[in-house]
Every structure is written in C-alpha cells, then in structure tokens.
Protein backbone atom coordinates (compact mmCIF):
# COMPACT_ATOMS: atom_id res chain seq x y z
CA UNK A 1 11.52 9.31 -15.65
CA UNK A 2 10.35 5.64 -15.25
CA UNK A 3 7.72 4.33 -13.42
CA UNK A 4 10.31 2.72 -10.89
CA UNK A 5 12.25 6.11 -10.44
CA UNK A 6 8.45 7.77 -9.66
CA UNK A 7 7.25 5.29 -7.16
CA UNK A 8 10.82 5.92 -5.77
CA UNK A 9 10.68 9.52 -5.54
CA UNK A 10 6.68 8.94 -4.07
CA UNK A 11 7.78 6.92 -1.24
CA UNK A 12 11.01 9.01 -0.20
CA UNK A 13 8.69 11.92 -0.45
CA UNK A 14 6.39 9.60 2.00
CA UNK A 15 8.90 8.58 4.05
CA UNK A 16 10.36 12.19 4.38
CA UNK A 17 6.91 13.92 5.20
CA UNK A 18 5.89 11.65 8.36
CA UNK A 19 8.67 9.84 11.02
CA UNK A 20 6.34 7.43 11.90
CA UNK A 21 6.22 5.47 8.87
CA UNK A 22 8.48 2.65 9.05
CA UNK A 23 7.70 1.17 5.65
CA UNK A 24 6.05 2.08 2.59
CA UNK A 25 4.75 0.47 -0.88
CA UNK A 26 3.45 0.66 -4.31
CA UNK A 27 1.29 -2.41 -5.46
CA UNK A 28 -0.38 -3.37 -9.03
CA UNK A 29 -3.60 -3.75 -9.53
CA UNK A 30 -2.77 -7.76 -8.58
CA UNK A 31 -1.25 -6.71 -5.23
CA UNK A 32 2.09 -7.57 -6.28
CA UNK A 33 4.77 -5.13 -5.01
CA UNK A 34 6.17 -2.78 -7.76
CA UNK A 35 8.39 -0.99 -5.19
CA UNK A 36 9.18 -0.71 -1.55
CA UNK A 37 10.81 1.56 0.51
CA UNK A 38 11.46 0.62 4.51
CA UNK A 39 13.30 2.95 6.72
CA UNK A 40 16.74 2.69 8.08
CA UNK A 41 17.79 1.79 11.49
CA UNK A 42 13.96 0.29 11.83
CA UNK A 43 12.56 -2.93 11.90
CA UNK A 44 9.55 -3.99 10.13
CA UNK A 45 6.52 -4.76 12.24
CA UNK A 46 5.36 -7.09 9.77
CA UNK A 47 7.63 -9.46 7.76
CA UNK A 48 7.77 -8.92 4.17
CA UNK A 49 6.11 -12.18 2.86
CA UNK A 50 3.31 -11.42 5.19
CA UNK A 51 2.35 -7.90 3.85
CA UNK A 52 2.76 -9.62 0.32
CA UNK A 53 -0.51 -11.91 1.88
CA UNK A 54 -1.98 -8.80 3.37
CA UNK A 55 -1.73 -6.92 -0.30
CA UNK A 56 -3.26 -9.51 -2.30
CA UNK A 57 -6.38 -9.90 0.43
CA UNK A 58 -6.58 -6.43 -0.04
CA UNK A 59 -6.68 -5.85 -3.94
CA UNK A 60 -9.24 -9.22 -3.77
CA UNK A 61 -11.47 -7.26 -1.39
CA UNK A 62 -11.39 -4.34 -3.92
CA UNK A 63 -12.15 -6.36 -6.89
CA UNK A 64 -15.26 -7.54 -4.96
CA UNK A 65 -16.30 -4.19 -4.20
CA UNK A 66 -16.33 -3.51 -7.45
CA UNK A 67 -19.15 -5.42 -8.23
CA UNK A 68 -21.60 -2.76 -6.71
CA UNK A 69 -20.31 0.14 -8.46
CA UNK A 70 -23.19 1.17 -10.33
CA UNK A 71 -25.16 0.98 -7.47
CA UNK A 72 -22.31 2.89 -5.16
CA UNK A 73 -19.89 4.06 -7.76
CA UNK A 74 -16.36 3.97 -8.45
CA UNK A 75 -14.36 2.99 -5.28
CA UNK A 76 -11.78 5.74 -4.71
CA UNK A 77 -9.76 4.24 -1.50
CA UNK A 78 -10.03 2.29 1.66
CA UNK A 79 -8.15 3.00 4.65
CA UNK A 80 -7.90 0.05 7.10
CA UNK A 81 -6.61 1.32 10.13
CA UNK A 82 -5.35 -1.07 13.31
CA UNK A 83 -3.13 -0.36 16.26
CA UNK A 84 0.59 -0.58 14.63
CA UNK A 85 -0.20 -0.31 11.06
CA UNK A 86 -2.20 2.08 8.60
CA UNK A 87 -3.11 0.09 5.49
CA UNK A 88 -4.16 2.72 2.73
CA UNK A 89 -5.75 1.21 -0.47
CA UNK A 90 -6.36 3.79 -3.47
C-alpha cells in the first residue's frame, strides 16, 4: 500500500468516526499538504490556501519548540483548539 493510499484510508477512517469533521489533512514535516480529504455536501470554513498558511505557521512553531527539547523533551503534539476549528499537530 502507498503512502497516498494510507493517508487515504487514515482520513476516511477520520472522517467516518466523527460527523463533525468537515475536513481533514496529512502535512510533511514542511507543512505542505500530502493529502486531503473534505466532506461532501459541506463547505469548508476555511478556504484551502488559507489552511495551507495556517499549516506552515504551525510546523514553524514546532520547529521552534524544538529548540528546548533537552530541557522539555521530544514534543509529541499540540492541539490548538478555537471555536469552529480543532487544529491537531503530532
């Protein structure tokens, strides 16, 4: 199975286990989107090229976190959490 057939199978699984999630991605380690899955019949809260900004903010704030890992270890996720959208980091 290829990596694009996992992340695939890992978002419909996603998608399947909670209604509420609209849209759903996988990311490299640069923030740029390997896959994407968005529901049907739903409209994205927050335009594409937009979460592609949001992404690479993100994977910048975990590269400077990782500066302090031997005094706080290994980072292991980051949830950031707001009213209409769940942004989880791992």
């Amino acid at each position: 199975m290829s990596f694009t057939e996992k992340y695939e199978k890992l978002l419909n699984m996603l998608m399947d286990f909670d209604d509420s999630i609209r849209f759903a991605a996988v990311c490299d380690k640069d923030g740029e989107i390997l896959w994407n899955s968005q529901r049907k019949g739903v409209k994205n809260i927050v335009l594409l090229d937009d979460t592609k900004k949001t992404l690479k903010r993100a994977v910048n704030a975990w590269h400077e976190r990782s500066t302090i890992t031997d005094k706080v270890g290994r980072g292991m996720y980051v949830i950031a959490a707001y009213e209409k959208v769940w942004i989880i980091h791992h």
